[in-house]
Protein backbone atom coordinates (compact mmCIF):
# COMPACT_ATOMS: atom_id res chain seq x y z
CA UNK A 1 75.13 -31.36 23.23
CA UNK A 2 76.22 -27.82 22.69
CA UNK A 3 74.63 -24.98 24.97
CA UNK A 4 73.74 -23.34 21.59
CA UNK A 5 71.66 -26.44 20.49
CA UNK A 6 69.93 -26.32 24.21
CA UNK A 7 68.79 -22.72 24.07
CA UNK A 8 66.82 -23.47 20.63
CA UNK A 9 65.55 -26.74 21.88
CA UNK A 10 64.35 -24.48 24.87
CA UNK A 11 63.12 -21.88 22.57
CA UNK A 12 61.21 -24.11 20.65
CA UNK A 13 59.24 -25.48 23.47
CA UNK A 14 58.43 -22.04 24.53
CA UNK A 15 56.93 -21.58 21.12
CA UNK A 16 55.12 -24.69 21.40
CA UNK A 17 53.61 -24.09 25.21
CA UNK A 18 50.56 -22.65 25.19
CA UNK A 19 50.68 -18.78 26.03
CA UNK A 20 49.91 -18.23 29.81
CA UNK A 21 46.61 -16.35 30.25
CA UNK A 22 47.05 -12.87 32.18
CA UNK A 23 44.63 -12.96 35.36
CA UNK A 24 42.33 -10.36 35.52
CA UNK A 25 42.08 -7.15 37.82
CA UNK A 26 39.27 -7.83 39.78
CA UNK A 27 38.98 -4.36 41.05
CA UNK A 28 38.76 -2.46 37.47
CA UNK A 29 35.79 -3.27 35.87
CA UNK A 30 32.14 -3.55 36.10
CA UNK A 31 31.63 -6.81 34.72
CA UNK A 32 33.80 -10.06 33.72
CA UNK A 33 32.77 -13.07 31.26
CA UNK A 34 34.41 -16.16 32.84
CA UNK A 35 35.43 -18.73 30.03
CA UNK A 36 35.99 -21.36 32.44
CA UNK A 37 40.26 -20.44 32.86
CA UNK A 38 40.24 -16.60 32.63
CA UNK A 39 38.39 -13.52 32.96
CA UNK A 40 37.29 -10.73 30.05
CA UNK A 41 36.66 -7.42 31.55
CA UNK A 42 33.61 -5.70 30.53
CA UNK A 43 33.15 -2.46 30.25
CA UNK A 44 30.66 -0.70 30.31
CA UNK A 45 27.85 -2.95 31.59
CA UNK A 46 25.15 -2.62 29.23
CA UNK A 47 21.99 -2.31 31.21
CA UNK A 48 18.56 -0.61 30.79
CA UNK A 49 17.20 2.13 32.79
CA UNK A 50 15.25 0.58 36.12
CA UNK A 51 12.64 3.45 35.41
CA UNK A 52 12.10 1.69 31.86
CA UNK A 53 11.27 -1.80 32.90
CA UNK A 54 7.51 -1.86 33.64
CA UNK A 55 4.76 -4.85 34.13
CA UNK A 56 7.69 -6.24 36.91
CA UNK A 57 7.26 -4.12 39.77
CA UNK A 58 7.11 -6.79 42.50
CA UNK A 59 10.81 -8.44 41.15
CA UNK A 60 11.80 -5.88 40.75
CA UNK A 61 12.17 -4.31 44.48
CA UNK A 62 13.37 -7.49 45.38
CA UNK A 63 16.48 -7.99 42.98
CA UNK A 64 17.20 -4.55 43.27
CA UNK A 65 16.88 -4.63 47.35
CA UNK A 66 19.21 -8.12 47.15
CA UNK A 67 21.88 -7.16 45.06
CA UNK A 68 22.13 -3.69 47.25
CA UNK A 69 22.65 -5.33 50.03
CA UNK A 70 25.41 -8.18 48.53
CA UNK A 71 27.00 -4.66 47.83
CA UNK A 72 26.65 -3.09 51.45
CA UNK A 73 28.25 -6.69 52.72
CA UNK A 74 25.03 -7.85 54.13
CA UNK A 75 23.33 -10.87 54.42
CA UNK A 76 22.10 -11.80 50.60
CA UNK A 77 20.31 -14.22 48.80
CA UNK A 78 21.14 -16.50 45.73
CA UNK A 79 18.82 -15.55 43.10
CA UNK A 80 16.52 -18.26 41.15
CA UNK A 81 14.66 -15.47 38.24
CA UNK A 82 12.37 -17.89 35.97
CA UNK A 83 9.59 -17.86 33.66
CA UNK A 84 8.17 -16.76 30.39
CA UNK A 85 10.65 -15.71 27.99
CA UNK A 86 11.98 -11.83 26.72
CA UNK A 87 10.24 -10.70 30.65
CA UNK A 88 13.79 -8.86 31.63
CA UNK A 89 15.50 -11.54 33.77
CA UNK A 90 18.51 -11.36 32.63
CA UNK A 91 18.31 -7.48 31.95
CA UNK A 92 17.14 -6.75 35.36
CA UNK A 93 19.98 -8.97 36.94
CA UNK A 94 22.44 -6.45 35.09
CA UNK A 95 20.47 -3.10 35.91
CA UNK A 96 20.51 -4.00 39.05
CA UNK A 97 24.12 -4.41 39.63
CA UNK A 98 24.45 -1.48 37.66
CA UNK A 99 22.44 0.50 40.14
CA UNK A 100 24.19 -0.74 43.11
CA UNK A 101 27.61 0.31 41.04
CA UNK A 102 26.27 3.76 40.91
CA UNK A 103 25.33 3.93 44.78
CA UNK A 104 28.28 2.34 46.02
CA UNK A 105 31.33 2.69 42.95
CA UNK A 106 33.54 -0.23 42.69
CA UNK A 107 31.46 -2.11 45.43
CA UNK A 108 30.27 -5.26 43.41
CA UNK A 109 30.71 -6.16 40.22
CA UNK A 110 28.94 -8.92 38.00
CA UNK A 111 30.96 -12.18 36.19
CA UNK A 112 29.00 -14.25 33.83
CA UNK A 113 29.49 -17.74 33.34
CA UNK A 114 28.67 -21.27 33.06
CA UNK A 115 27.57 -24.04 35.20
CA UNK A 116 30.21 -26.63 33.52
CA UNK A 117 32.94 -24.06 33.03
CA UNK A 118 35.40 -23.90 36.14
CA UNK A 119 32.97 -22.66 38.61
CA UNK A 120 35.26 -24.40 41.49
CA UNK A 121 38.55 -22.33 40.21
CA UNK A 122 36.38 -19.10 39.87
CA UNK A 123 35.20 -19.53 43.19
CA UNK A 124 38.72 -19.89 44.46
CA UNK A 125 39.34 -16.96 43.07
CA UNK A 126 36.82 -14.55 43.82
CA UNK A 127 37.10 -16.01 47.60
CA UNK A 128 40.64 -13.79 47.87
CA UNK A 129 39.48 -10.47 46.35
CA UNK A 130 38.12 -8.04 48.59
CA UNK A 131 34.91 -6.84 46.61
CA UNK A 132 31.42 -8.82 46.07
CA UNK A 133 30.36 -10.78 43.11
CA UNK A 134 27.14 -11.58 41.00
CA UNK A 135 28.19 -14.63 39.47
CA UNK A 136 25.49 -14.89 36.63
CA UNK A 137 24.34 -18.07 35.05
CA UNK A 138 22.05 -17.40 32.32
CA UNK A 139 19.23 -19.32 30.65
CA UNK A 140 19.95 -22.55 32.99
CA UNK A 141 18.21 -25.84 32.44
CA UNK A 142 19.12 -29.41 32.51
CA UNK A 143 17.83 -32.18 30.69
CA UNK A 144 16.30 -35.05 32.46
CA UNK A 145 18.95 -37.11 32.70
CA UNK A 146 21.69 -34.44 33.67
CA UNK A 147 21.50 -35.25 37.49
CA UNK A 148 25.59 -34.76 37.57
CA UNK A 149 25.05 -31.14 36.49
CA UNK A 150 22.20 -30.40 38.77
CA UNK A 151 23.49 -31.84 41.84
CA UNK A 152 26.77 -30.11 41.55
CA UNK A 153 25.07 -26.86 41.80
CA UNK A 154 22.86 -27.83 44.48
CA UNK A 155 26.17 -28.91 46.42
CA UNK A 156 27.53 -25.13 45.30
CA UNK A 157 24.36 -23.54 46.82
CA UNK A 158 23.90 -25.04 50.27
CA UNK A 159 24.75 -28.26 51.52
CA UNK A 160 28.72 -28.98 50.19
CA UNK A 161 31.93 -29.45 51.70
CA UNK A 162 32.73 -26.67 49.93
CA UNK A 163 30.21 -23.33 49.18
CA UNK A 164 30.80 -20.80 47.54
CA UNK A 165 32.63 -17.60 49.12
CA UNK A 166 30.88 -15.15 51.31
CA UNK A 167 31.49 -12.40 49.13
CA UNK A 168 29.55 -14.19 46.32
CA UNK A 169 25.82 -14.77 45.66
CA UNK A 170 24.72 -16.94 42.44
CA UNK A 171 22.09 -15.39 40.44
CA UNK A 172 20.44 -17.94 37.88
CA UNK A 173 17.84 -17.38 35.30
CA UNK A 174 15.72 -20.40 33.82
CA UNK A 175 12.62 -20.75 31.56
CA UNK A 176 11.77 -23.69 34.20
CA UNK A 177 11.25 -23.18 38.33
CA UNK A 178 12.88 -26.59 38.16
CA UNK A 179 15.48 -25.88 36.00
CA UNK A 180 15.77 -29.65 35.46
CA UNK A 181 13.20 -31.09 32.70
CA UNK A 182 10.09 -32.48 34.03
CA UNK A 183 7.70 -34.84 32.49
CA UNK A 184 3.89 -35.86 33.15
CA UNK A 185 5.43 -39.09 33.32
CA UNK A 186 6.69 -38.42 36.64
CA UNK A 187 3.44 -38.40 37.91
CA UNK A 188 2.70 -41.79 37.52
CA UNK A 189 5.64 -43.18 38.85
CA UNK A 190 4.26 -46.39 40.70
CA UNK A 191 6.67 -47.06 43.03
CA UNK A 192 7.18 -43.52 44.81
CA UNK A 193 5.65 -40.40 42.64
CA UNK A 194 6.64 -37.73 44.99
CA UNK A 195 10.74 -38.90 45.19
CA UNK A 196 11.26 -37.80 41.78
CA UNK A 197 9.51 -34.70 41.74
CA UNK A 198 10.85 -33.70 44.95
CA UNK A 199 14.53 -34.54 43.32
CA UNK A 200 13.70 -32.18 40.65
CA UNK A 201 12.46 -29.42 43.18
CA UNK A 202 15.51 -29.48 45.20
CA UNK A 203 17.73 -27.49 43.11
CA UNK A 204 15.16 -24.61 43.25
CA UNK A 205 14.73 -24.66 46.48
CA UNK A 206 18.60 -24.06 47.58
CA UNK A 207 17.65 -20.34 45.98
CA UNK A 208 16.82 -18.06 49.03
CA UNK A 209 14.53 -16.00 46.66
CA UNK A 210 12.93 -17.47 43.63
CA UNK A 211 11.07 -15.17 41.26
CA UNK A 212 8.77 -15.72 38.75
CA UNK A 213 8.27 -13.61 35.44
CA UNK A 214 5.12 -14.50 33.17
CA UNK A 215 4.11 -12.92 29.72
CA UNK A 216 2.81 -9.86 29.99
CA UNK A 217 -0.69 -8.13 29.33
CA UNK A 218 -2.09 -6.08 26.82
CA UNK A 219 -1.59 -2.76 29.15
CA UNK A 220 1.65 -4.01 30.17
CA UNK A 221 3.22 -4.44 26.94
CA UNK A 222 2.06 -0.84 26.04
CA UNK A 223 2.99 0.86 29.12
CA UNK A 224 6.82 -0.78 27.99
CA UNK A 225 6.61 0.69 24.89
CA UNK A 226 5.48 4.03 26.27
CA UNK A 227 8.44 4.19 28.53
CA UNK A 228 11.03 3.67 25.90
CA UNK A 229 9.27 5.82 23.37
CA UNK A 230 9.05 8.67 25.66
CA UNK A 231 13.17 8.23 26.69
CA UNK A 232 13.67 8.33 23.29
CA UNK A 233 11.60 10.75 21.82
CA UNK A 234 9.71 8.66 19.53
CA UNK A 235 6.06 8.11 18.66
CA UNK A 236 4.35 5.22 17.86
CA UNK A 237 0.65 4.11 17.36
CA UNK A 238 -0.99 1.70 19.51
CA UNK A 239 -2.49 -0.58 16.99
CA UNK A 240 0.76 -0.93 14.58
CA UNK A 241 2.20 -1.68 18.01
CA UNK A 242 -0.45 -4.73 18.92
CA UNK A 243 0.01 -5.66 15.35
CA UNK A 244 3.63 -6.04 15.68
CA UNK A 245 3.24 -8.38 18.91
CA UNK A 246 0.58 -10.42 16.46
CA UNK A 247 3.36 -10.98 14.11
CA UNK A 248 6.05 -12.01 16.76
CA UNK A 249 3.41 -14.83 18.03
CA UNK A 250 3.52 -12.85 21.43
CA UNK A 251 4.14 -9.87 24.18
CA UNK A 252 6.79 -9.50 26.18
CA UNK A 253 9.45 -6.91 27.32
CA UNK A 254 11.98 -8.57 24.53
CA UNK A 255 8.83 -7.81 21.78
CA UNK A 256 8.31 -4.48 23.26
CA UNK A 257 11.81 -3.40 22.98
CA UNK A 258 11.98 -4.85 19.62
CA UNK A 259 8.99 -2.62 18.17
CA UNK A 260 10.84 0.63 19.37
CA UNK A 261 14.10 -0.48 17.43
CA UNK A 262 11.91 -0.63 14.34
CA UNK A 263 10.36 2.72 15.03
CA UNK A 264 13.82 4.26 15.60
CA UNK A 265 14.74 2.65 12.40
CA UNK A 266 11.97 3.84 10.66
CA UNK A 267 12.28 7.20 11.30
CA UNK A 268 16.55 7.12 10.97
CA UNK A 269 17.21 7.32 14.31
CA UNK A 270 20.06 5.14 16.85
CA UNK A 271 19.17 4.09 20.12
């Protein structure tokens, strides 16, 4: 076979190989997605103004006081933010880290990503970079039957052969406290009742701080909508704003923040 023949046989397999993905700089931006191979750098991260989120005081301090200190290299907690949906969880998680950017540049920096997408090759990763992580997992739950899923994450939390790296903390958000289904069924279990719920519990309780967001009140969702229409400059009326929550079947932060994008709109504005 001639060498000419070899080099285009070569060639050709190179076209046919699928394209080696670049690893990311962990050190240049403020946030990653993590697609379960590689990392996307994001920048900027996209976060509200702390000042601006109102009706969660209590959470908060405490995400704020955690992620500052996974920043400073100090003793952190995994993160466990659940409850009522559109309440900031996720928002806070990234205004927080945002914060803790601004305090301490290039410090920490946050990676999104999924519970079935690589998590054991992205914590092999991160474990050689000298910087902290937020390794986000957002809008978690597992169905009732998904004990493969749940128990791997327990076994990344506390309690494997193999945690995750120092310089890591998981922060989860979940419309359960379980984040596994539950059923009334479970109560009734004859044989042992408490063994199954217990099961289910265990996954929350490998969080070191567990945080729990519930819809918000009448004054609450006002005082929101105060805060963002005075950063923006905009007026609004109270009652076209209880209407709107009326129409959305509910109030919450997501609702509140909604309402001032139609009263920008209204009035021609960008925010």
């Amino acid at each position: 076979m001639s060498e000419a023949l070899l080099t285009r046989i070569a060639q050709a397999l190179e076209r046919l190989a699928p394209a080696q993905l670049e690893s990311a700089d962990w050190h240049a931006f403020p946030a990653y997605v993590w697609d379960g191979k590689a990392a996307r750098g994001i920048t900027p991260l996209d976060a509200p103004a702390l000042g601006l989120m109102q009706g969660i005081d209590k959470q908060k301090a405490a995400v704020v006081e955690n992620v500052s200190r996974l920043s400073r290299g100090a003793a952190a907690h995994d993160m466990l933010l659940w409850g009522a949906r559109g309440m900031g969880k996720s928002a806070l998680l990234r205004a927080a880290t945002l914060a803790a950017q601004q305090a301490s540049p290039g410090s920490i920096a946050l990676v999104q990503a999924s519970p079935d997408a690589g998590l054991a090759d992205l914590f092999s990763t991160l474990r050689k970079v000298d910087r902290r992580f937020l390794v986000f997992l957002d809008d978690l739950g597992f169905d009732a039957g998904d004990s493969d899923g749940a128990r791997k994450l327990r076994s990344w939390l506390e309690g494997g052969v193999e945690a995750r790296p120092a310089n890591v903390r998981l922060a989860v958000t979940s419309n359960r406290r379980a984040i596994v289904e539950r059923h009334l069924s479970e109560q009734d279990d004859p044989i042992n009742p408490r063994d199954v719920i217990d099961d289910r519990l265990a996954l929350a309780d490998r969080f070191g701080l567990s945080l729990g967001f519930h819809n918000c009140t009448q004054d609450d969702y006002l005082a929101i909508i105060a805060g963002y229409a005075e950063s923006f400059g905009l007026t609004y009326d109270e009652s076209d704003a209880l209407e709107w929550s009326k129409r959305r079947g509910g109030r919450s932060g997501r609702v509140a923040w909604q309402y001032v994008n139609e009263l920008a709109g209204r009035v021609g504005r960008a925010i």
